[in-house]
C-alpha atoms as a PDB file:
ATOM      1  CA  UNK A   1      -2.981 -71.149  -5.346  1.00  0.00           C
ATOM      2  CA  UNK A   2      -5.691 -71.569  -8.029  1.00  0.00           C
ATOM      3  CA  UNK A   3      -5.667 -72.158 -11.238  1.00  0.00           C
ATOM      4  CA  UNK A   4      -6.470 -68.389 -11.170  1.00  0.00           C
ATOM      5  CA  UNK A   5      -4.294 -67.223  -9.424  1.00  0.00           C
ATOM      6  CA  UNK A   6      -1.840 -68.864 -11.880  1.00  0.00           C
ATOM      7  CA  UNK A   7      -3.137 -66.698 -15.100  1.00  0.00           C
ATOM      8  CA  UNK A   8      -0.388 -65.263 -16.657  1.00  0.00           C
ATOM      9  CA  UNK A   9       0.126 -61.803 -16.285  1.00  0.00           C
ATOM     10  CA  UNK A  10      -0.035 -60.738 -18.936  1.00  0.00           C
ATOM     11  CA  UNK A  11      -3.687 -61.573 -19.434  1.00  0.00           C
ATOM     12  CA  UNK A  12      -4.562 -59.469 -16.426  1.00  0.00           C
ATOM     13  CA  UNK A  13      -6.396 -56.438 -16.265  1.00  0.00           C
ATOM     14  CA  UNK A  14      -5.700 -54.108 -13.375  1.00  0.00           C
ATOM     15  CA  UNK A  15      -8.509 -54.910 -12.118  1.00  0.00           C
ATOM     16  CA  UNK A  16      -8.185 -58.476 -11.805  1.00  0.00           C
ATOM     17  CA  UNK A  17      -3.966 -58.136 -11.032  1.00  0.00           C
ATOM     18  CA  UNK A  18      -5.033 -55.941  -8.054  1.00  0.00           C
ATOM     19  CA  UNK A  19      -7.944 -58.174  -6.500  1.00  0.00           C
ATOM     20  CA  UNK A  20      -4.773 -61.381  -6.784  1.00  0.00           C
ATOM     21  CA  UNK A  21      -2.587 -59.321  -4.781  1.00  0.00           C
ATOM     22  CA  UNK A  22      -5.178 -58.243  -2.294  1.00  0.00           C
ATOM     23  CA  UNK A  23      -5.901 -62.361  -2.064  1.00  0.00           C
ATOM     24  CA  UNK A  24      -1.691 -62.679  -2.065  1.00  0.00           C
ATOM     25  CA  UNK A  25      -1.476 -60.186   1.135  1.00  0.00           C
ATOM     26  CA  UNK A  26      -4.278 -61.159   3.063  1.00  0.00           C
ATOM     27  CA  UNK A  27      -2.820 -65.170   2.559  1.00  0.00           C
ATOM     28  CA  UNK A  28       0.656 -63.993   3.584  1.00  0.00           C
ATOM     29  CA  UNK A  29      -0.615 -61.880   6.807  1.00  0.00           C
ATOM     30  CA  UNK A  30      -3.210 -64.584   7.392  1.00  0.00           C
ATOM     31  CA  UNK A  31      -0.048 -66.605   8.177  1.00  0.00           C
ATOM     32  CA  UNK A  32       0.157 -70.568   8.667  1.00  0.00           C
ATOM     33  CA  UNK A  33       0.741 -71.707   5.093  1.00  0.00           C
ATOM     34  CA  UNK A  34       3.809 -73.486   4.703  1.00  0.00           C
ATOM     35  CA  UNK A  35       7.590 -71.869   3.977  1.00  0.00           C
ATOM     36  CA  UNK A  36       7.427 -73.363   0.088  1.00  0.00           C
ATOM     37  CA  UNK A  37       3.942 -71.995  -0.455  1.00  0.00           C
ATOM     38  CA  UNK A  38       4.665 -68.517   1.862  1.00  0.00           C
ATOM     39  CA  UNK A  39       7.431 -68.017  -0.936  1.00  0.00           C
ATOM     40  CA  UNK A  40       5.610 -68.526  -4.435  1.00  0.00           C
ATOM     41  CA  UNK A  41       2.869 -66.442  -2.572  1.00  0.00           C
ATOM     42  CA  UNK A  42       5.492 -63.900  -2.069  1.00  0.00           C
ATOM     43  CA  UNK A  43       7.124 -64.251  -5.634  1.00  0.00           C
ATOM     44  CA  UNK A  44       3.582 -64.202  -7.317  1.00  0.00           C
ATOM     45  CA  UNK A  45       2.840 -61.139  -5.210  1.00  0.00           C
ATOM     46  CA  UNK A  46       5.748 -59.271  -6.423  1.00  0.00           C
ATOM     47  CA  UNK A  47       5.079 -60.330 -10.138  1.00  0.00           C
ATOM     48  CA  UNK A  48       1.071 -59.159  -9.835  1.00  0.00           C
ATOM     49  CA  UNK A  49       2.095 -55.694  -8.178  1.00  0.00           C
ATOM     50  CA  UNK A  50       4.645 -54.902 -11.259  1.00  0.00           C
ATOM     51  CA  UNK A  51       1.938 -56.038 -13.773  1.00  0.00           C
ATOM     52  CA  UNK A  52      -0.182 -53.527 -11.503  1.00  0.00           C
ATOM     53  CA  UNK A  53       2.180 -50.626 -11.900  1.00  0.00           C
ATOM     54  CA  UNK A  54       3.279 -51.502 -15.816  1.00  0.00           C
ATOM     55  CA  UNK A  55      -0.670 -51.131 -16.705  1.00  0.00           C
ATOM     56  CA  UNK A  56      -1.172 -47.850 -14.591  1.00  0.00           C
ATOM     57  CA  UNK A  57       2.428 -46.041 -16.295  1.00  0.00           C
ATOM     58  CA  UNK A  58       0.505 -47.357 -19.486  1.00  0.00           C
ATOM     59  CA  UNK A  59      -2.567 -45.616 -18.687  1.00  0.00           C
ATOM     60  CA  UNK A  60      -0.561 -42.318 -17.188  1.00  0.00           C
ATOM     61  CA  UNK A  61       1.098 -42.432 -20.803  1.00  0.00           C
ATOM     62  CA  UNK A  62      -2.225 -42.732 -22.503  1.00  0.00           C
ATOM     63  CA  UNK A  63      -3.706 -39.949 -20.366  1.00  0.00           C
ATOM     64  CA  UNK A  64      -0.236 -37.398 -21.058  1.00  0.00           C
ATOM     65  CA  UNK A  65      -1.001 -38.413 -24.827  1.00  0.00           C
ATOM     66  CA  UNK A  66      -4.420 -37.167 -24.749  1.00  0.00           C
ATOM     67  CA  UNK A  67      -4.337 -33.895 -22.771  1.00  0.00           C
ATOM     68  CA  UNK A  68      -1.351 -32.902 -25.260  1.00  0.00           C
ATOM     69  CA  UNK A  69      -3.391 -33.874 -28.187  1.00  0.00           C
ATOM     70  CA  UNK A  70      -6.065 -31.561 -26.981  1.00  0.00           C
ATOM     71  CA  UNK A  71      -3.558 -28.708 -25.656  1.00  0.00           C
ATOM     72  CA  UNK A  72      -1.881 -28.595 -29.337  1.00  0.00           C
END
């Protein structure tokens, strides 16, 4: 991985959390890296689609916010 890829998370945006785990899958399904690498691959994959998901239920929260604030 590159130094990158090894941001912590939580100085991703979505954006940039989303193109790392399109890189993570296409490594994994690419295939021939080895077992130790395969795995933090995996593990970093798992952590970057949760960051993914955490920032979009942040923006669904902003959005609810907002159309109540309007509606009341």
């Amino acid at each position: 991985m590159t130094a990158q890829h090894d941001a912590p998370l939580d100085s991703l945006t979505y954006e940039q959390a989303r193109d790392q785990l399109v890189s993570v899958v296409s490594q994994l399904e690419t295939g021939g890296t080895p077992l130790e690498e395969s795995i933090a691959l995996w593990e970093r994959g798992e952590a970057l689609a949760a960051r993914c998901e955490d920032l979009l239920n942040g923006a669904q929260k902003r959005l609810d916010a907002a159309r109540q604030k309007s509606q009341g």
